[in-house]
Protein backbone atom coordinates (compact mmCIF):
# COMPACT_ATOMS: atom_id res chain seq x y z
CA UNK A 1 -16.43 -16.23 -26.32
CA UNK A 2 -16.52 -13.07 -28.13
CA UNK A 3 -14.84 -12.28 -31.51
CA UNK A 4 -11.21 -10.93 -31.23
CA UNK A 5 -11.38 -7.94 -33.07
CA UNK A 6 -14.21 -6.49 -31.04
CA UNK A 7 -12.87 -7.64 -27.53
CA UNK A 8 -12.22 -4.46 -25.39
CA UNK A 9 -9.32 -5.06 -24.19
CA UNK A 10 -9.28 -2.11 -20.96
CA UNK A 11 -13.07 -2.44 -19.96
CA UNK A 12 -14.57 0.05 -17.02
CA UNK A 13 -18.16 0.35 -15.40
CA UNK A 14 -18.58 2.57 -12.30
CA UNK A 15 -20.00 1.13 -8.78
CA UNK A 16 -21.29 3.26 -5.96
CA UNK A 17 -19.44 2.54 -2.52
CA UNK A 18 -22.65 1.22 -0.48
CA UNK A 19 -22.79 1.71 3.41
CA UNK A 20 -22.34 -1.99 4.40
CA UNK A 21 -19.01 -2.48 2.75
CA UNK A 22 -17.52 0.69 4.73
CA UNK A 23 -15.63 0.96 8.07
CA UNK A 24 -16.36 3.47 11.09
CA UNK A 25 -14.85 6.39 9.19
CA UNK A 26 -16.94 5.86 6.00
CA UNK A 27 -14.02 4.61 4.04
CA UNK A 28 -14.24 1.10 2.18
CA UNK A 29 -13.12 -1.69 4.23
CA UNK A 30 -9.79 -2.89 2.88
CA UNK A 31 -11.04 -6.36 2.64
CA UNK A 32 -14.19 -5.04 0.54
CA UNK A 33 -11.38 -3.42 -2.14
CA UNK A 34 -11.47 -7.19 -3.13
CA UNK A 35 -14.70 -7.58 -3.56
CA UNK A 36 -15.52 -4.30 -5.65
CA UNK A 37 -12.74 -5.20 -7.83
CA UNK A 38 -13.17 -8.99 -8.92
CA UNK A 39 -17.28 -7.85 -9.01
CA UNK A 40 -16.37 -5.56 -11.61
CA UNK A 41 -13.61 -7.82 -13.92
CA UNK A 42 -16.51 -10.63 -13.36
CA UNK A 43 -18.92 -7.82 -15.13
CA UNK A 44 -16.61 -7.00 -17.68
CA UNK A 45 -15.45 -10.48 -19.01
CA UNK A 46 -19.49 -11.56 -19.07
CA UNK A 47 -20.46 -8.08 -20.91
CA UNK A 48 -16.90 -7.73 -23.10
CA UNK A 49 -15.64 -11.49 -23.70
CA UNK A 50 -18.92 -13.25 -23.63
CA UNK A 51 -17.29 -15.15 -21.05
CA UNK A 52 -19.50 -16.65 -18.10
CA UNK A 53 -16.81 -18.26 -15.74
CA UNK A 54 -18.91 -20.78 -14.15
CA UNK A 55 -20.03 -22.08 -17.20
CA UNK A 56 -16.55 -22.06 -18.26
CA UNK A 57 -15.54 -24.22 -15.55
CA UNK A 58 -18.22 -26.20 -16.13
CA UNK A 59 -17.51 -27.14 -20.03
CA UNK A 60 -14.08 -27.36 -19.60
CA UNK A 61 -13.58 -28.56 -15.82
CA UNK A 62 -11.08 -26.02 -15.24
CA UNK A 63 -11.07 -22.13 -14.15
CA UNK A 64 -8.90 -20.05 -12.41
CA UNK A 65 -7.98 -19.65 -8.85
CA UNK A 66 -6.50 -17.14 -7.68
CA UNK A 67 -3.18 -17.55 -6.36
CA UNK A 68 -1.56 -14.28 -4.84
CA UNK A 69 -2.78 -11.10 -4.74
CA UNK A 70 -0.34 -7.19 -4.13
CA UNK A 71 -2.94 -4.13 -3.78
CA UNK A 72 -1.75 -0.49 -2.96
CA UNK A 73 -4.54 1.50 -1.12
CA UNK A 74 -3.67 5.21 -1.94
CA UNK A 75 -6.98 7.07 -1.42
CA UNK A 76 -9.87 6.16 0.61
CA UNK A 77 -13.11 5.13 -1.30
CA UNK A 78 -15.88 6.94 0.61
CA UNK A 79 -19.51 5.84 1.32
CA UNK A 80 -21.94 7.02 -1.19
CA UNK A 81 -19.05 7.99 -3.98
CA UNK A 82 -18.91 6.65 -7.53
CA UNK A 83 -16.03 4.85 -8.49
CA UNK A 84 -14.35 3.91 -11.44
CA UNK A 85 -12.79 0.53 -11.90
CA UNK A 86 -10.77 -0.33 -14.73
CA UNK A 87 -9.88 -4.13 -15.44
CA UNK A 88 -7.13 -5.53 -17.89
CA UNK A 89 -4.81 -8.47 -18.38
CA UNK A 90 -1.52 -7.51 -18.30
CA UNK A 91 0.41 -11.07 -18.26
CA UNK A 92 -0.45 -14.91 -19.37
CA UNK A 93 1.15 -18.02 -20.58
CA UNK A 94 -0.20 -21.45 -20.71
CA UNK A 95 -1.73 -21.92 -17.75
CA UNK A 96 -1.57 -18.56 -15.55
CA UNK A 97 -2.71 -14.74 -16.00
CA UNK A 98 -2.16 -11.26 -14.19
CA UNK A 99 -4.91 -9.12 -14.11
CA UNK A 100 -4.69 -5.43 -13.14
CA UNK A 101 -7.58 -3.34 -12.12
CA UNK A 102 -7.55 0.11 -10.34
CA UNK A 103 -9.99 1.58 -8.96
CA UNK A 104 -10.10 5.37 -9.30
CA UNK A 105 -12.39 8.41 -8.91
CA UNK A 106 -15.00 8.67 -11.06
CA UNK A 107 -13.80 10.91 -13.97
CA UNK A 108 -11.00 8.40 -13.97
CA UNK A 109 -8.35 11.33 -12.71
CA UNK A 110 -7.31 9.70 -9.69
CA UNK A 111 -6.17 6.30 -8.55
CA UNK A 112 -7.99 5.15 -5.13
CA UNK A 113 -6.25 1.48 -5.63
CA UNK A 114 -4.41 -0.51 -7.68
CA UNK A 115 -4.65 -4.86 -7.47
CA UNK A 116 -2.69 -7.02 -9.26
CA UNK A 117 -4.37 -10.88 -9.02
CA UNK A 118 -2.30 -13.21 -9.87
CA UNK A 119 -4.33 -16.68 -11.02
CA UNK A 120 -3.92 -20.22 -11.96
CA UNK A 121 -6.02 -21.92 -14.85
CA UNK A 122 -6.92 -25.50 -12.13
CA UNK A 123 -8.12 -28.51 -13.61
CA UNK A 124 -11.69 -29.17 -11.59
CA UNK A 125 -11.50 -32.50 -10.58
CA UNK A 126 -7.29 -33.00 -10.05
CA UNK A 127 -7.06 -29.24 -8.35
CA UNK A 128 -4.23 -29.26 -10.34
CA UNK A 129 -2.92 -26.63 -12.78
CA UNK A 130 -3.81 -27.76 -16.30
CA UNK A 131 -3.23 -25.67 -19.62
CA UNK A 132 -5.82 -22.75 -21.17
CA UNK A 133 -7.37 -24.26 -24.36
CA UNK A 134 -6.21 -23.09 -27.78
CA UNK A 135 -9.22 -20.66 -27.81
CA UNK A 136 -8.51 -19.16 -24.72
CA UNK A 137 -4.71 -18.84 -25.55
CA UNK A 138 -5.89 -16.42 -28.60
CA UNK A 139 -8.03 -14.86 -26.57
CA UNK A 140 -5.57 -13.79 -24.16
CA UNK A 141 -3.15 -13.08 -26.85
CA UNK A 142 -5.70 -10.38 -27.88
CA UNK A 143 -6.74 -9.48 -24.48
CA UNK A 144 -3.23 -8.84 -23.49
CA UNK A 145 -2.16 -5.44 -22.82
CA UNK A 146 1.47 -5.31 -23.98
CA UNK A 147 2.18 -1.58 -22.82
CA UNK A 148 2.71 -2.89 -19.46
CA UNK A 149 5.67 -4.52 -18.64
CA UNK A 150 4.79 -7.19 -16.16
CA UNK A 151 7.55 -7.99 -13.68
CA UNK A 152 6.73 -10.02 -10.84
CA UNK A 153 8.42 -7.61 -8.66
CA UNK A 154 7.37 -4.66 -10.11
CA UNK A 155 3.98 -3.67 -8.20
CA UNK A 156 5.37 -0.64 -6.58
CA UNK A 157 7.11 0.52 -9.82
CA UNK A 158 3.92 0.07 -11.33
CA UNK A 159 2.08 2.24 -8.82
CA UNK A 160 4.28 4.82 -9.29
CA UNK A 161 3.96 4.94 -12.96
CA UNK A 162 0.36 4.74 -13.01
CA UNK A 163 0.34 7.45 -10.37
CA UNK A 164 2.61 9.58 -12.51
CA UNK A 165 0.70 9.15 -15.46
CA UNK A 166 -2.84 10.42 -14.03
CA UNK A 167 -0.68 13.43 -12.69
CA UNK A 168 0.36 14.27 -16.30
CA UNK A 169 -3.26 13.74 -17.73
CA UNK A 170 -4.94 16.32 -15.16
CA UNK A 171 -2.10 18.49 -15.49
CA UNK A 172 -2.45 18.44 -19.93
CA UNK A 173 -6.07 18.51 -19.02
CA UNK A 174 -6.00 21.40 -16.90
CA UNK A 175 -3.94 23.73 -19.10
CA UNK A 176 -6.05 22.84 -21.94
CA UNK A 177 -9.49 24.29 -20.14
């Protein structure tokens, strides 16, 4: 695991939309939303946190399942575009975490999607929920992005505000240029 002072704690990378993920209108498939999205946080804990999760699960016989997941599609992602996809952890305790990620267009101005994944830290061999390690508890701790105030029943608030906010930035932006 990476040091905690040089963990990054709202990673992004950009992925093209490819052809095969994308229904008869060219849009991405709802379904594939999923994939683009846990591709990417799986990128960015392995190239920001050092952390491989199937070795993980392997050393420690536990790793997280995912449990429940609430996306908002807003804007279709269209075949060929570059997207960007932002990852961060917005909730944890002992053995659970929330990870946000949107997906958005590629200069980042405006949200496409926006997944919350909620997950459970399983034991391998009981399938049962077990507790992170100490390590992974600071980790979080330092990962954790304590802007956001997690509320289990506050997707759609959340939307709204992240919505909001990317409407301010283009607007500041744009009366800046």
């Amino acid at each position: 695991m990476a040091s905690n002072s040089t963990l990054v704690r709202t990673p992004e990378t950009t992925h093209r939309i490819h052809f095969q993920d994308c229904d008869m209108l060219g849009h991405l498939n709802n379904a594939r939303y999923l994939d683009y999205f846990l591709n990417a946080r799986e990128e960015h804990t392995t190239q920001h946190y050092a952390l491989n999760l199937g070795e993980l699960a392997r050393e420690s016989q536990a790793g997280w399942v995912i449990t429940k997941h609430h996306i908002a599609y807003l804007r279709p992602a269209n075949h060929g575009e570059v997207v960007l996809i932002r990852t961060q952890l917005i909730h944890f305790d002992n053995s659970n975490l929330v990870v946000e990620m949107q997906m958005l267009s590629e200069d980042g101005a405006r949200l496409k999607a926006l997944l919350w994944s909620e997950m459970a830290f399983v034991n391998v061999r009981t399938a049962t929920r077990t507790d992170h390690a100490d390590a992974l508890m600071d980790m979080l701790d330092a990962l954790d992005i304590e802007d956001v105030e997690y509320d289990p029943d506050g997707f759609d608030e959340r939307v709204r505000y992240v919505r909001k906010q990317l409407k301010r930035e283009r607007g500041e932006k744009e009366s800046t240029e």
